[in-house]
C-alpha atoms as a PDB file:
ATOM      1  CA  UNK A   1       0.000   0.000   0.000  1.00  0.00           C
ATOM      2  CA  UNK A   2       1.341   3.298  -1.071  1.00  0.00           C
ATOM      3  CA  UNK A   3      -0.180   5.124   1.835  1.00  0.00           C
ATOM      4  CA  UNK A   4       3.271   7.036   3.241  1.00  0.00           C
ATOM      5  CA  UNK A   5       5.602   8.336   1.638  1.00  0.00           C
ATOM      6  CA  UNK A   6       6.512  10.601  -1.587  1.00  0.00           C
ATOM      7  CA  UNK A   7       7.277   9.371  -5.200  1.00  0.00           C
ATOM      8  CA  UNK A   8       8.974  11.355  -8.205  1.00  0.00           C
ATOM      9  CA  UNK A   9       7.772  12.479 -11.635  1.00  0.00           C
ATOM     10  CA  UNK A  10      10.649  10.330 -13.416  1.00  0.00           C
ATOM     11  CA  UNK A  11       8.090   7.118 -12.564  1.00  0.00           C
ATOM     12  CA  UNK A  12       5.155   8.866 -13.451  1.00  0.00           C
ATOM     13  CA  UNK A  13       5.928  10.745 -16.798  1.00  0.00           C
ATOM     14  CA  UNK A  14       5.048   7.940 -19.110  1.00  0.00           C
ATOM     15  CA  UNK A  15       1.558   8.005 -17.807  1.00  0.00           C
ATOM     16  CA  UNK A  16       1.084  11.480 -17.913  1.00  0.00           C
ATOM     17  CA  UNK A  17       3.243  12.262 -21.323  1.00  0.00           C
ATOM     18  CA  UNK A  18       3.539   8.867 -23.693  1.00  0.00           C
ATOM     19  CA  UNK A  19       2.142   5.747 -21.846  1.00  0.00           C
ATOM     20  CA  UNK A  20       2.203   3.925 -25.323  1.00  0.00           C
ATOM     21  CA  UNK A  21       4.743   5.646 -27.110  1.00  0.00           C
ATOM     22  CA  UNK A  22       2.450   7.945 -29.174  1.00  0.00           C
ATOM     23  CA  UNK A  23       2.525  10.824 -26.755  1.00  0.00           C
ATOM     24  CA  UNK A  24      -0.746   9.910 -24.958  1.00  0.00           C
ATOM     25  CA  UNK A  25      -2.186   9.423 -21.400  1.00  0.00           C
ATOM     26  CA  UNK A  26      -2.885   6.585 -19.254  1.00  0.00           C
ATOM     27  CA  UNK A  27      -6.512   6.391 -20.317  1.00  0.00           C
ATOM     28  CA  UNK A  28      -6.662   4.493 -16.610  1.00  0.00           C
ATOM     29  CA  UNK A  29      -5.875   7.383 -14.471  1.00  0.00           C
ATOM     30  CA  UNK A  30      -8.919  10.067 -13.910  1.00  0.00           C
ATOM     31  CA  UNK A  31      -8.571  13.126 -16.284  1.00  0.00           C
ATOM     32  CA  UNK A  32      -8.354  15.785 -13.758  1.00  0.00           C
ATOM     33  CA  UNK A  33      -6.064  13.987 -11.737  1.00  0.00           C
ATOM     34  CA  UNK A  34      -3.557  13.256 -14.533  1.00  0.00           C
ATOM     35  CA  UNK A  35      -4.994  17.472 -15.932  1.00  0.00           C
ATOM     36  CA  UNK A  36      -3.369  18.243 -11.813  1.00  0.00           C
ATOM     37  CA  UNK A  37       0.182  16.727 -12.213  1.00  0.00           C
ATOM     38  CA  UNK A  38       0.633  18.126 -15.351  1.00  0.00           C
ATOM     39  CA  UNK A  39      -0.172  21.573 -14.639  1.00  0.00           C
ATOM     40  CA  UNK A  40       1.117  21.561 -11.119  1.00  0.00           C
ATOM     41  CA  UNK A  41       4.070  18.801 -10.603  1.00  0.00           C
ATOM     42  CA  UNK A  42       5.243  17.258 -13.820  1.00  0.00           C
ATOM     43  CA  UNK A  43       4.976  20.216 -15.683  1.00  0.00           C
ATOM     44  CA  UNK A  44       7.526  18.461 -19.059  1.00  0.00           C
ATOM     45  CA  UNK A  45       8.203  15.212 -19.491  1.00  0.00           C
ATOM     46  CA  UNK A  46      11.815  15.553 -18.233  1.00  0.00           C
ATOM     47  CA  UNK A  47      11.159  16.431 -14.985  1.00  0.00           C
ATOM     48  CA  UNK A  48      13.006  13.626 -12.423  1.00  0.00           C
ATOM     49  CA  UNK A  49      13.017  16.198  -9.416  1.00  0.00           C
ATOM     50  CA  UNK A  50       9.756  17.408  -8.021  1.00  0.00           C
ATOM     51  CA  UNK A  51       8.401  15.583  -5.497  1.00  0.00           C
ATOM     52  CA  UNK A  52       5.280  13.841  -5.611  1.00  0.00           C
ATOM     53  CA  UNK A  53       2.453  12.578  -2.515  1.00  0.00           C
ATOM     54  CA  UNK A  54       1.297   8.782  -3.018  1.00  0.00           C
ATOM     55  CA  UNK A  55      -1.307   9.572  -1.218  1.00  0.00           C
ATOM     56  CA  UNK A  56      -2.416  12.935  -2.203  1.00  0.00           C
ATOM     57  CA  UNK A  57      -3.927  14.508   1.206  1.00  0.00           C
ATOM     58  CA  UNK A  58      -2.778  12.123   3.941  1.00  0.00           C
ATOM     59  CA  UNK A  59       0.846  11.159   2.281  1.00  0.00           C
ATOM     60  CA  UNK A  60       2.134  11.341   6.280  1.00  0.00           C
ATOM     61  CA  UNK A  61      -0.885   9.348   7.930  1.00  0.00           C
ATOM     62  CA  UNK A  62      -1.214   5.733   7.841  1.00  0.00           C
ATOM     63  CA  UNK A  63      -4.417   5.103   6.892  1.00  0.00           C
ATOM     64  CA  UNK A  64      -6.789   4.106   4.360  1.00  0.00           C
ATOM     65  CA  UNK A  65      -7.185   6.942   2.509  1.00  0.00           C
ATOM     66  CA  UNK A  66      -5.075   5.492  -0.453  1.00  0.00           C
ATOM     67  CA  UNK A  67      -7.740   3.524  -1.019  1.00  0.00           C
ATOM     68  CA  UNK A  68     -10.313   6.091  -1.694  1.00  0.00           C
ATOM     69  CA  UNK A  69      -8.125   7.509  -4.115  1.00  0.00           C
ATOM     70  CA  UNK A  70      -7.343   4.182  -5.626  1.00  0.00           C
ATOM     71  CA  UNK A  71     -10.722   3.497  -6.969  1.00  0.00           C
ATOM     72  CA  UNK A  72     -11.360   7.390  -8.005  1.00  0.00           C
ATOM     73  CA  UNK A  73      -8.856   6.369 -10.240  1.00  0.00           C
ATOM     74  CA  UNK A  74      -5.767   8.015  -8.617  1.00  0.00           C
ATOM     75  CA  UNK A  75      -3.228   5.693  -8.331  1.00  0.00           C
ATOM     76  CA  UNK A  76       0.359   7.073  -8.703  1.00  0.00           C
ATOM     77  CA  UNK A  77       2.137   4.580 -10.187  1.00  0.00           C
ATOM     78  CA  UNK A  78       1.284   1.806 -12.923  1.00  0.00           C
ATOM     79  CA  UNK A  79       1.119  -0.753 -10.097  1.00  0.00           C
ATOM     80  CA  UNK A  80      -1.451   1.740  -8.460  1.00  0.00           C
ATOM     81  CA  UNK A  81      -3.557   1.235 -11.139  1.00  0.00           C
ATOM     82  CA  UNK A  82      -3.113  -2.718 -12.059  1.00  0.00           C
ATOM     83  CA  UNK A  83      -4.969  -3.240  -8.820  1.00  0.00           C
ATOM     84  CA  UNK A  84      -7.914  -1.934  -9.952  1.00  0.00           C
ATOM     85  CA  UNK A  85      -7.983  -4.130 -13.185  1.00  0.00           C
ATOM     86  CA  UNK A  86      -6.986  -7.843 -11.474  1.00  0.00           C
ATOM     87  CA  UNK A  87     -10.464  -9.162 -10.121  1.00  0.00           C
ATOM     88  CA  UNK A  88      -8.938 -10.652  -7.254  1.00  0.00           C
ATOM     89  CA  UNK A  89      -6.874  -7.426  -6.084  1.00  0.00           C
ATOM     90  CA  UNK A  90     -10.151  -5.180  -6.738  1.00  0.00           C
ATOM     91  CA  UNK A  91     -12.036  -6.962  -4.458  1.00  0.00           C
ATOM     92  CA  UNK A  92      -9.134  -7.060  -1.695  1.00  0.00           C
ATOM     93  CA  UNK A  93      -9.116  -3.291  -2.163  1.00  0.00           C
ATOM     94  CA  UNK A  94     -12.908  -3.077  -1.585  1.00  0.00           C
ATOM     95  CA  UNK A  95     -12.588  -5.204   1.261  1.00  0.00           C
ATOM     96  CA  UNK A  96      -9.840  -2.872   2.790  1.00  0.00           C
ATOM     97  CA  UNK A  97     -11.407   0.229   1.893  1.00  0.00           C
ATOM     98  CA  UNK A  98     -15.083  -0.752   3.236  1.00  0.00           C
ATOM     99  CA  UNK A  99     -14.031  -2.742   5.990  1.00  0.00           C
ATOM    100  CA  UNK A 100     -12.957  -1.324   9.342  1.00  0.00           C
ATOM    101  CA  UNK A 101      -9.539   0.833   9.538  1.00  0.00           C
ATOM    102  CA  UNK A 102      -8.598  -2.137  11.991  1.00  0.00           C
ATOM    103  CA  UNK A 103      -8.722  -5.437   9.550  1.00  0.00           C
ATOM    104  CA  UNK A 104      -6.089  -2.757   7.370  1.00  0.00           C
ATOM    105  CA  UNK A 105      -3.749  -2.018  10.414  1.00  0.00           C
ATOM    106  CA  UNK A 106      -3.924  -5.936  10.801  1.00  0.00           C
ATOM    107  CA  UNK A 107      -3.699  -7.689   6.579  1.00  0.00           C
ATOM    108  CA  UNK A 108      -0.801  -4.912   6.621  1.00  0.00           C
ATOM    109  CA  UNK A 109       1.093  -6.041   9.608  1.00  0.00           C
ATOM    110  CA  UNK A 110       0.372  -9.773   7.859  1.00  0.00           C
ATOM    111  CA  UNK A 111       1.690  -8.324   4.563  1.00  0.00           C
ATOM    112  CA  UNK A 112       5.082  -7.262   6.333  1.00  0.00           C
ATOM    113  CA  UNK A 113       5.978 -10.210   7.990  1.00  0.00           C
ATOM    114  CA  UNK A 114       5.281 -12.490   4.762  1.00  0.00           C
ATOM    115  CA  UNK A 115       8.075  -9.574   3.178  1.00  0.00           C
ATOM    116  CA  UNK A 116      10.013 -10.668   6.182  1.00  0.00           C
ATOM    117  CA  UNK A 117      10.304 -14.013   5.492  1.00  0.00           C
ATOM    118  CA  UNK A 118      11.149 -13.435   1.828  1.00  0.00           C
ATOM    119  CA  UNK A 119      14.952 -14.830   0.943  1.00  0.00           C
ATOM    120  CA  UNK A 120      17.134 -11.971   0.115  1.00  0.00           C
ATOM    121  CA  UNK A 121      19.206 -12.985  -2.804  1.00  0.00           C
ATOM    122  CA  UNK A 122      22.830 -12.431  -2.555  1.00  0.00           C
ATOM    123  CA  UNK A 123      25.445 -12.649  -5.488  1.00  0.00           C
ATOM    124  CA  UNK A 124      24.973 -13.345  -8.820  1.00  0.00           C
ATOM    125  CA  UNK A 125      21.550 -15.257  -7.567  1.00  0.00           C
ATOM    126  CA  UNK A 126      19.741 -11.687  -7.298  1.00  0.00           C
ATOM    127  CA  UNK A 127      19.811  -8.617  -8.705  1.00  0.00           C
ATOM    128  CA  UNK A 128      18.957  -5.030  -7.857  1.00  0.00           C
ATOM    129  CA  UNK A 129      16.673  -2.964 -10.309  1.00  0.00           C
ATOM    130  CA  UNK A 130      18.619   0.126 -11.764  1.00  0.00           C
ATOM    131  CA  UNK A 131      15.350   1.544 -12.268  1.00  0.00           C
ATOM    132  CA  UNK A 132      12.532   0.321  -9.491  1.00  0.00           C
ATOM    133  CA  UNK A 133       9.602   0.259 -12.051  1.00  0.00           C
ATOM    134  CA  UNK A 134      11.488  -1.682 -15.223  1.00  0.00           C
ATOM    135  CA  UNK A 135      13.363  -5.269 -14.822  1.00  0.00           C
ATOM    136  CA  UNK A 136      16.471  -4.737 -15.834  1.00  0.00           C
ATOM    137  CA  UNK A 137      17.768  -5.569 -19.400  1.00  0.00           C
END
């Protein structure tokens, strides 16, 4: 959940500038969302500086509010939006976002330690992404 913390307009520009190549728009995100960081944040497509909320109004509270945003079509990042389009994922962000702000506090804390237990790989068995959005080539 992407509900701390800030992002940068190097990950988002594709969505906002040339999601397919032909200089278009994520037709996923909501208009005046993607019409806001534009106009305000990414203003050109080369912008890797500014600064960007996840979670646009509550980017410093741990809470649900990600969620609300989420299915308002407001997603940040790619991955924002692929939950929204994966019928199993949709319906574990309903459950989060209409459920009580406890059962998040607790699938999160459940989410963390299963991220615990994942093996870190070390060597030439792993590898870390040059870019965090794109495997590496």
């Amino acid at each position: 959940s992407h509900t701390i913390g800030i992002g940068h307009c190097q990950f988002v520009t594709n969505r906002l500038y040339n999601f397919t190549g032909k200089g278009d728009q994520d037709p996923s995100m909501d208009p005046f969302y993607l019409a806001n960081l534009k106009q305000f944040k990414c203003k050109t497509p080369t912008d890797n500086t500014t600064i960007l909320e996840m979670d646009p109004g509550s980017f410093r509270t741990f809470d649900k509010h990600y969620y609300t945003n989420l299915v308002k079509r407001r997603g940040l990042f790619t991955s924002d939006a692929s939950l929204l389009t994966d019928s199993t994922a949709l319906s574990y962000v309903n459950e989060i976002l209409n459920g009580p702000l406890e059962n998040f506090y607790s699938e999160f804390a459940a989410s963390m330690l299963k991220m615990i237990q994942v093996e870190v790989k070390t060597g030439t068995a792993g590898e870390i992404r040059k870019v965090c959005s794109k495997v590496n080539s």
